[in-house]
Protein backbone atom coordinates (compact mmCIF):
# COMPACT_ATOMS: atom_id res chain seq x y z
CA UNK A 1 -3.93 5.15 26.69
CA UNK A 2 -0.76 4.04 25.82
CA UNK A 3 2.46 6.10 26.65
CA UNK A 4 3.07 8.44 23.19
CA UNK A 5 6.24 9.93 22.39
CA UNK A 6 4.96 12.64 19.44
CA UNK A 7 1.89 15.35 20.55
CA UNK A 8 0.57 14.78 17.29
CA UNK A 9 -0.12 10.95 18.32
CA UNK A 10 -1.59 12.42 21.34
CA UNK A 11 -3.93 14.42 19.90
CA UNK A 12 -4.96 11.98 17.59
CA UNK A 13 -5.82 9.71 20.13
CA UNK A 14 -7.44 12.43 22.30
CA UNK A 15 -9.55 13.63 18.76
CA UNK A 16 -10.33 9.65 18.91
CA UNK A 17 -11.69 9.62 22.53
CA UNK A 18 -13.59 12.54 22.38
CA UNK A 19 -15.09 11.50 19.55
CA UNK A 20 -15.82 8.19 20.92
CA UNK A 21 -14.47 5.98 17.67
CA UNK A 22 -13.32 2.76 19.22
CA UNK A 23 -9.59 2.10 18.43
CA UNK A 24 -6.18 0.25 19.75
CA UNK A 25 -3.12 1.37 19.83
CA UNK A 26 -0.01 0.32 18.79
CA UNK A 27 2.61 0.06 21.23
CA UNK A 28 5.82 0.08 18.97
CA UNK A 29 8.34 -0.81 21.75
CA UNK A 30 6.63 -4.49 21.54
CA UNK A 31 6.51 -6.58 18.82
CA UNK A 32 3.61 -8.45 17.45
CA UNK A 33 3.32 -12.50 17.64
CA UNK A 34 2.27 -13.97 14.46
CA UNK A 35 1.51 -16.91 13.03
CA UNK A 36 5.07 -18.25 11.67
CA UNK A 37 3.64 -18.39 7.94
CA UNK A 38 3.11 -14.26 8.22
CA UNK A 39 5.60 -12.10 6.59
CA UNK A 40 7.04 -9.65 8.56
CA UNK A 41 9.90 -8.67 6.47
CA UNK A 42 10.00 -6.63 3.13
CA UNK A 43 10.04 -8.00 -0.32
CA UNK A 44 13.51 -7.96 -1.41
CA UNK A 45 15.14 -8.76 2.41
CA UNK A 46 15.45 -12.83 2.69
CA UNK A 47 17.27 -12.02 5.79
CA UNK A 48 14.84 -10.55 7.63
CA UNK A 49 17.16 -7.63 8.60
CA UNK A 50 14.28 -4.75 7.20
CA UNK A 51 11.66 -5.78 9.76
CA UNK A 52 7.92 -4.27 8.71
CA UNK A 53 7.70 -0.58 9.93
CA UNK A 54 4.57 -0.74 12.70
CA UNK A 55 1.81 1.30 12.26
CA UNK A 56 -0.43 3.75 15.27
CA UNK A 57 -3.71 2.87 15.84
CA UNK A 58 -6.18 0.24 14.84
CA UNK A 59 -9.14 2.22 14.26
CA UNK A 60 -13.17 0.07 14.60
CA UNK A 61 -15.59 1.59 11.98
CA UNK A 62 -18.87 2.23 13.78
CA UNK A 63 -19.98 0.81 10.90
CA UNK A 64 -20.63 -2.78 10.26
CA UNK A 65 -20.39 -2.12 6.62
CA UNK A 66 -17.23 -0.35 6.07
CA UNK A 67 -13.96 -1.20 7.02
CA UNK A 68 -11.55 -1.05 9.79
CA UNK A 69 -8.53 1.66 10.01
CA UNK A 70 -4.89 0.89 10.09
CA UNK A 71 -3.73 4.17 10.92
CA UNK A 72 -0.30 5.92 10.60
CA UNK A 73 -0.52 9.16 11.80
CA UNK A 74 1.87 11.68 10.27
CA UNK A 75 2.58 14.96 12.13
CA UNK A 76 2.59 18.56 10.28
CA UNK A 77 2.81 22.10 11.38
CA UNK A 78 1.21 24.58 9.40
CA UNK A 79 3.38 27.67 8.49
CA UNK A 80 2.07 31.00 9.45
CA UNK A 81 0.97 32.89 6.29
CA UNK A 82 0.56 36.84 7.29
CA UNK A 83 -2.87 37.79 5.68
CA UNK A 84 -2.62 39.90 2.99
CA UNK A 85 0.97 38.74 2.48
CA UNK A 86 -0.27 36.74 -1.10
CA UNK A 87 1.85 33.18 -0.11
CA UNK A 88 -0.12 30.87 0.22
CA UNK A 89 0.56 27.79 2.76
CA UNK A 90 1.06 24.20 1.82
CA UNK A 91 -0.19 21.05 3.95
CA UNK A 92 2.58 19.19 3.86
CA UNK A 93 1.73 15.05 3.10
CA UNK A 94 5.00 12.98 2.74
CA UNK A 95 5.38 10.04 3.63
CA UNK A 96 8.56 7.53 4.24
CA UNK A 97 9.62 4.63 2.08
CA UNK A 98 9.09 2.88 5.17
CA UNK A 99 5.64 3.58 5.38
CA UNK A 100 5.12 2.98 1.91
CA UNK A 101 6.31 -0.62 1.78
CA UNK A 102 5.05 -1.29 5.21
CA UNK A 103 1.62 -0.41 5.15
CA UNK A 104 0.32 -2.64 2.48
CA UNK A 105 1.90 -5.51 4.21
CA UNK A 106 0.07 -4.50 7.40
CA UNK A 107 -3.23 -4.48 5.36
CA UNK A 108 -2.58 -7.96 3.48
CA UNK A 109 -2.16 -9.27 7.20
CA UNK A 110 -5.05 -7.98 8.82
CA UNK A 111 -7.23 -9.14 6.23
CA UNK A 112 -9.99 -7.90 4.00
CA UNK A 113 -11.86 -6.36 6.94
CA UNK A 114 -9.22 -3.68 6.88
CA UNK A 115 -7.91 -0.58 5.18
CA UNK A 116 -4.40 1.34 5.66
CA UNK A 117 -4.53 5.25 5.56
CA UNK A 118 -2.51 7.98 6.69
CA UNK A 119 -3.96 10.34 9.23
CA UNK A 120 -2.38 13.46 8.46
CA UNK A 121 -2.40 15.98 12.25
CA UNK A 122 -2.10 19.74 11.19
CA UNK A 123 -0.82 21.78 14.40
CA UNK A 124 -2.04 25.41 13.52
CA UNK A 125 -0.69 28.30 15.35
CA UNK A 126 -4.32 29.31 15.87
CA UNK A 127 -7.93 28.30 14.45
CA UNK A 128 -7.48 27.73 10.83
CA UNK A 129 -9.67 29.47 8.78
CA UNK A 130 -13.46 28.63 8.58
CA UNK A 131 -14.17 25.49 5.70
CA UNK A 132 -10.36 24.36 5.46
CA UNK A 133 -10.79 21.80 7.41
CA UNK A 134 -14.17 19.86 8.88
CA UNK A 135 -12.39 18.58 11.98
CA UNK A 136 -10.08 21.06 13.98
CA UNK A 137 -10.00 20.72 17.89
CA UNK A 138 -7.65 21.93 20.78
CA UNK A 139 -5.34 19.62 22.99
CA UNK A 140 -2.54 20.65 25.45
CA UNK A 141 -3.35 24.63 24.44
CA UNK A 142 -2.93 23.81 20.47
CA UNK A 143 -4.92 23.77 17.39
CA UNK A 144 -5.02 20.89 15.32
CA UNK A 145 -6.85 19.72 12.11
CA UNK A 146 -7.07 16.56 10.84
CA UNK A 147 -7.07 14.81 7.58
CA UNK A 148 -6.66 11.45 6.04
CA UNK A 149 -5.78 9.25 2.80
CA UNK A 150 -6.59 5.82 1.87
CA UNK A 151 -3.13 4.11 1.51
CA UNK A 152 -4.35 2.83 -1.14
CA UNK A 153 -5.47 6.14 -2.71
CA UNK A 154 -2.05 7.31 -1.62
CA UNK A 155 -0.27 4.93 -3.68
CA UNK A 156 -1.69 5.18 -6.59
CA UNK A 157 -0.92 9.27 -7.10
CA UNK A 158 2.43 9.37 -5.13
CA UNK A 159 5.38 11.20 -6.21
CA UNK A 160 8.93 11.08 -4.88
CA UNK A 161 9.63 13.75 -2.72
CA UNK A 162 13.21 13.79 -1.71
CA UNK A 163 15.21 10.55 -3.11
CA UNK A 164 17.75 11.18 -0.95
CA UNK A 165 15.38 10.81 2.25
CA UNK A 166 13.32 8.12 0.58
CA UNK A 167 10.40 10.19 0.53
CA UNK A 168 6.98 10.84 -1.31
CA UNK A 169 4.21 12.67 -1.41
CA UNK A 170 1.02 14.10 -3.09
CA UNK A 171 0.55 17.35 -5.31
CA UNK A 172 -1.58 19.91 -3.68
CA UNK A 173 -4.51 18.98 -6.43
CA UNK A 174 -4.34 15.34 -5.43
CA UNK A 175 -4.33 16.08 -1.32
CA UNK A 176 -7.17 18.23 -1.56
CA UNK A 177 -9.21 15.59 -4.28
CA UNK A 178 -8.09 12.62 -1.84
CA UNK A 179 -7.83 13.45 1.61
CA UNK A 180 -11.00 13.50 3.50
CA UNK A 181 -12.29 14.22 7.76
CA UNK A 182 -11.35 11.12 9.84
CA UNK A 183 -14.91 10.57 10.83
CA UNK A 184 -18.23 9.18 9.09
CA UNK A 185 -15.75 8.69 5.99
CA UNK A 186 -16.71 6.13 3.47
CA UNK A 187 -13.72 4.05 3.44
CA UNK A 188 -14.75 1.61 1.37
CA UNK A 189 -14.68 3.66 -1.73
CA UNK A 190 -11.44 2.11 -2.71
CA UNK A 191 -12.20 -1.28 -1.53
């Protein structure tokens, strides 16, 4: 296991394990060697100065058929909603411009063998409530859910968030018609 800085990285990679779904990660102190013909900068930096923004884990699809995971895992808590209070909570899903411009990159690298997606980590104050989520599980004494979005998918229904931050994101309608359980998850569908 490599060293992880965020719990929500943990716990992915603990969900990962337990589950038994074969997967690398990234250590993002090191930088990859590539061939000298790759591109590891952004479009628009000649210099080289905006380096490509790594990604978490290289997930293997038990699958010979679909294809393999480059996964950035995005952290979230989930507010506490009182019941019978009327608010509703919102799963937060932004992303960074980083990611944004990164991941696709990543993808065109790897090859057609591999997909980008964002593997959004809900940490719940408790179990969250029966059929919200298909895959919920406990690590270091918390409650976490997990879902996740083809980059592609991702892309093509993004909004700006916060322009200031460079951010984006996906309506509520479009998270809950995109995002789908980490595992048995036909990833191809956007191939």
């Amino acid at each position: 296991m490599a060293q992880r800085r965020h719990h929500y990285e943990r716990a992915f990679e603990a969900f990962l394990r337990a589950n038994r779904i074969p997967y690398i990660s990234v250590d993002e102190a090191r930088r990859a060697l590539l061939p000298e013909s790759a591109r590891l900068t952004l479009s628009g930096d000649p210099a080289g100065v905006n380096a490509l923004k790594s990604f978490d884990f290289v997930v293997y699809s038990p699958d010979p058929g679909q294809p393999n995971l480059l996964v950035e895992v995005k952290g979230r808590k989930v507010p506490h909603v009182p019941s019978g209070s009327g608010r509703k909570g919102r799963f937060e899903c932004w992303v960074s411009g980083d990611d944004v411009e990164s991941l696709p990159e990543w993808e065109r690298l790897f090859g057609p063998g591999f997909r980008a997606c964002f593997a959004f980590i809900y940490w719940c104050d408790g179990h969250p409530p029966d059929g919200l989520f298909n895959e919920v599980f406990v690590q270091d004494d918390r409650w976490y859910a997990v879902r996740s979005v083809l980059f592609r998918d991702y892309a093509q229904h993004m909004k700006p968030r916060s322009r200031k931050w460079g951010t984006m994101h996906l309506s509520a309608a479009d998270f809950d018609a995109l995002s789908r359980p980490m595992l048995g998850v036909p990833h191809a569908a956007s191939a």
